[in-house]
N, C-alpha and C. Protein backbone atom coordinates (compact mmCIF):
# COMPACT_ATOMS: atom_id res chain seq x y z
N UNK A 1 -5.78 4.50 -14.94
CA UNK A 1 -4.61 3.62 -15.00
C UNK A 1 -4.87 2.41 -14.11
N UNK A 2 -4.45 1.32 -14.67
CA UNK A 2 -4.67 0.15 -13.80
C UNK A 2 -3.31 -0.17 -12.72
N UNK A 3 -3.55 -0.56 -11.72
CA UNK A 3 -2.23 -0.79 -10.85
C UNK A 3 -2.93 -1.98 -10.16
N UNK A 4 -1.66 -2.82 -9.98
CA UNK A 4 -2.17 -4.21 -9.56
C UNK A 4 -2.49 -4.54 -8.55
N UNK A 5 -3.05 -5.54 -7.65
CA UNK A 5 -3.33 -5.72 -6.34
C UNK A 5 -1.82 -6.15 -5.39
N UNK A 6 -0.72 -5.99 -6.12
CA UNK A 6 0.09 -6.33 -5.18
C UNK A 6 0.86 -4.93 -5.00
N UNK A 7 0.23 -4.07 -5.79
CA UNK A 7 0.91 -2.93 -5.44
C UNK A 7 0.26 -2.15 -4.59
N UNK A 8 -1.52 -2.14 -4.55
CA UNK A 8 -2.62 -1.90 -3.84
C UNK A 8 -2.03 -1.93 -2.21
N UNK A 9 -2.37 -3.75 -2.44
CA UNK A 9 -1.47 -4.26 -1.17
C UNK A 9 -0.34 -3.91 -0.25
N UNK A 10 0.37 -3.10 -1.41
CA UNK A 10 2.12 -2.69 -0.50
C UNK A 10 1.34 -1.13 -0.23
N UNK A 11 0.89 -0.33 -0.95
CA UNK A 11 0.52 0.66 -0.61
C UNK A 11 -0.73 0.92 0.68
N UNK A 12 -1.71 -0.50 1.16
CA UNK A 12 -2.44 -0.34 2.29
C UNK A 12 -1.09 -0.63 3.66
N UNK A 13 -0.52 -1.79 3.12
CA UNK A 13 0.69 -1.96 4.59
C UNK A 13 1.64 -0.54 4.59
N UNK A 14 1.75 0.39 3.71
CA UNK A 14 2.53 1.29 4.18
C UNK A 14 1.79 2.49 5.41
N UNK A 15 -0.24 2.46 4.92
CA UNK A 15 -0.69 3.60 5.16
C UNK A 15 -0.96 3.41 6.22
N UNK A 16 -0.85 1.61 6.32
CA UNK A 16 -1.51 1.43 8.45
C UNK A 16 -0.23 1.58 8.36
N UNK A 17 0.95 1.09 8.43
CA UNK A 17 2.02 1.29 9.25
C UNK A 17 2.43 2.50 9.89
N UNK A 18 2.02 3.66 8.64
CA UNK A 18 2.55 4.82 9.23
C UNK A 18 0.86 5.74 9.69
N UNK A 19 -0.25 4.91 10.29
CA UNK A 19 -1.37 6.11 10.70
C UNK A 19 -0.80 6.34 12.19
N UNK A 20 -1.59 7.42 12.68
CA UNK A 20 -1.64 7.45 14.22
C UNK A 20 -2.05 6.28 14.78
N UNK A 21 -1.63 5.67 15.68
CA UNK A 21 -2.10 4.33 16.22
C UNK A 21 -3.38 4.31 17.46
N UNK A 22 -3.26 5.94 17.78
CA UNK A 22 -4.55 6.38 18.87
C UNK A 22 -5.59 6.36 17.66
N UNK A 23 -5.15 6.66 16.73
CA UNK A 23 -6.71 7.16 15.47
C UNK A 23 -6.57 5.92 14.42
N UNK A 24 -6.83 4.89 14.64
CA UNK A 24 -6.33 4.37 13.25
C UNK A 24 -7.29 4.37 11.96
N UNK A 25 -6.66 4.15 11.01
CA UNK A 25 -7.80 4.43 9.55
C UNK A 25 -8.38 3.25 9.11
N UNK A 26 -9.76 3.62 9.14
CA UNK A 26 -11.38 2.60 8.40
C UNK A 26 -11.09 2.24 7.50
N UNK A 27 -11.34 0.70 7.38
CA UNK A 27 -11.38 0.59 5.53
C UNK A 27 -11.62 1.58 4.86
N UNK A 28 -12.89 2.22 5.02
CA UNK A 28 -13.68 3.59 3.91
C UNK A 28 -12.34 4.40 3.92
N UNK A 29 -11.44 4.74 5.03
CA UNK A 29 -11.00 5.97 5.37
C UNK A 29 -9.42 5.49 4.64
N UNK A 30 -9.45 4.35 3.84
CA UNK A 30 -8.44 3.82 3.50
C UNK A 30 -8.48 4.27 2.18
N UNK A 31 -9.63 3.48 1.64
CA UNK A 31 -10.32 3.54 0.25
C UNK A 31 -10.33 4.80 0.32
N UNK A 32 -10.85 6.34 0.77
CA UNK A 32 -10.91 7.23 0.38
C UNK A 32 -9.28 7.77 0.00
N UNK A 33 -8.24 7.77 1.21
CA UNK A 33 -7.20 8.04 0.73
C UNK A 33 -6.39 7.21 -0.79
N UNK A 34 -6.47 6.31 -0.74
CA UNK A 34 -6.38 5.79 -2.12
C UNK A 34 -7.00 6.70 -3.35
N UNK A 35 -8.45 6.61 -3.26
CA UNK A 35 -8.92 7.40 -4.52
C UNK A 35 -8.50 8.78 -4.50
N UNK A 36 -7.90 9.46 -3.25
CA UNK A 36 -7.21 10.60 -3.45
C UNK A 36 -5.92 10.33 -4.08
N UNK A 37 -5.51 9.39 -4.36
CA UNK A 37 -3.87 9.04 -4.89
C UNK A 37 -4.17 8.81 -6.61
N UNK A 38 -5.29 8.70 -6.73
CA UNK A 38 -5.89 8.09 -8.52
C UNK A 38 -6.01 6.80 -8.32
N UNK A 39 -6.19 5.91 -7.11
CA UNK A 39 -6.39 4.26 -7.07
C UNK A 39 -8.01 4.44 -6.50
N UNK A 40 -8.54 3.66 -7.35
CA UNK A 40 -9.96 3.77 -7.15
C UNK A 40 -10.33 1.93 -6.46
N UNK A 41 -10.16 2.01 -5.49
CA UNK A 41 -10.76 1.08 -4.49
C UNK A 41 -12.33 0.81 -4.06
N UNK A 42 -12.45 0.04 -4.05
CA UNK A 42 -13.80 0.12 -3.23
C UNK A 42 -13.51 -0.39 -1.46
N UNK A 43 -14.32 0.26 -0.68
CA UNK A 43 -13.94 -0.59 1.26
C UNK A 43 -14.03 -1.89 0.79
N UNK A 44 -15.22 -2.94 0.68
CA UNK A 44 -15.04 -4.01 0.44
C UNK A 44 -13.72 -4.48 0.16
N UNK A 45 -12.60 -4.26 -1.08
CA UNK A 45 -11.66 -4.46 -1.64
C UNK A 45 -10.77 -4.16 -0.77
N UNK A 46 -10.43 -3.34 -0.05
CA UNK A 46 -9.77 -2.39 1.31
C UNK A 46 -9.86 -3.95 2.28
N UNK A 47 -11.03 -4.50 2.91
CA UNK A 47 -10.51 -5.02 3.45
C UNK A 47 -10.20 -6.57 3.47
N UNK A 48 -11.02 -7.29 2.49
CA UNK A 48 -10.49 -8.13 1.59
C UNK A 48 -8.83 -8.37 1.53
N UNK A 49 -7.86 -7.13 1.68
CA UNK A 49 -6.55 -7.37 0.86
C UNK A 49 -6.21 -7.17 2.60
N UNK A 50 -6.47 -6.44 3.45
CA UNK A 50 -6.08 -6.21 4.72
C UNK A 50 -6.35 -7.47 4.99
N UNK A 51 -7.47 -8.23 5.25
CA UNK A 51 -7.38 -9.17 5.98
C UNK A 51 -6.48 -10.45 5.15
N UNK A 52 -6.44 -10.44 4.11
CA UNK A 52 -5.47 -11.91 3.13
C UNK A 52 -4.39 -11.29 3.91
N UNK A 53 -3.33 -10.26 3.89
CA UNK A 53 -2.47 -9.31 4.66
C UNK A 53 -1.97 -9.98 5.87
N UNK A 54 -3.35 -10.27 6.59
CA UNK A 54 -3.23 -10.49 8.39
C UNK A 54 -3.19 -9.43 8.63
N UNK A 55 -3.52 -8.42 8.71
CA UNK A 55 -3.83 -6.80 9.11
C UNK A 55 -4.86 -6.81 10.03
N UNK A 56 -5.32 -6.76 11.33
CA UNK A 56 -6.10 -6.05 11.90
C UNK A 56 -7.16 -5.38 11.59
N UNK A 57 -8.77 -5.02 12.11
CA UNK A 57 -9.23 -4.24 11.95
C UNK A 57 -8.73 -3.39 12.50
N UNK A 58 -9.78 -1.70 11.70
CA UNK A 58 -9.11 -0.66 12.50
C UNK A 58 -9.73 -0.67 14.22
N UNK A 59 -10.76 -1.53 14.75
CA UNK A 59 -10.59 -1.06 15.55
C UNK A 59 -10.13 -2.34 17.00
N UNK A 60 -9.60 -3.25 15.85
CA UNK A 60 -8.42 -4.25 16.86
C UNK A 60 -7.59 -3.59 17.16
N UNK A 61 -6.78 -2.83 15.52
CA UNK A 61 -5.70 -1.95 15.81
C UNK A 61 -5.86 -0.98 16.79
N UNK A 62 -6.90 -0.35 17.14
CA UNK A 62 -6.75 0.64 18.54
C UNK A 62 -7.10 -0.13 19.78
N UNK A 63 -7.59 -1.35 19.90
CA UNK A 63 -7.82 -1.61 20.98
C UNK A 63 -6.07 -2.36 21.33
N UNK A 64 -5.54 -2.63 20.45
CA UNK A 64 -3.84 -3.52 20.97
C UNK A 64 -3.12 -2.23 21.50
N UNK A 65 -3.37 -0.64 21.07
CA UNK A 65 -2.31 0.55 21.19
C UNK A 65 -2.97 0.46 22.83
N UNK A 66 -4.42 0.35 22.82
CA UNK A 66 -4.98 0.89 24.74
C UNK A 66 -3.85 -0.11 25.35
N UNK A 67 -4.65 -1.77 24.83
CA UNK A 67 -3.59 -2.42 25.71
C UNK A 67 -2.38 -1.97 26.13
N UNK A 68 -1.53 -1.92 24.84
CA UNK A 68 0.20 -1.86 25.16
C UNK A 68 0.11 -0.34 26.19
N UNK A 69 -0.69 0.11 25.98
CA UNK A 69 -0.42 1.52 26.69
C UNK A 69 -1.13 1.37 28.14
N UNK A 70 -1.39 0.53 28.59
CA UNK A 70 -2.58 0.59 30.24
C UNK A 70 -0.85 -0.83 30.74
């Protein structure tokens, strides 16, 4: 089934919003949960749409949780 990139898109901002913010999830580790859903991603594509997004890498995203937390 085809599903569009803006739905792709709403579905990566839901999966960072809600990861652990001590662990956060890899492009790959993005893309894999996706192809567990039937959305067949590639990482490349993962972060391509994260970064158009303004999303963080995953491991900006853990270095802002040390900050806020020290």
């Amino acid at each position: 089934e085809d599903i569009s990139s803006i739905a792709i898109r709403a579905r990566l901002r839901k999966l960072i919003a809600e990861e652990d913010p001590a662990k956060p999830l890899s492009d790959a580790q993005l893309a894999a949960v996706l192809s567990g859903e039937g959305i067949r991603v590639a990482r490349r594509t993962v972060a391509k749409y994260r970064e158009a997004m303004g999303l963080a890498s995953s491991s900006e995203r853990r270095q802002a949780t040390a900050r806020a937390r020290a």
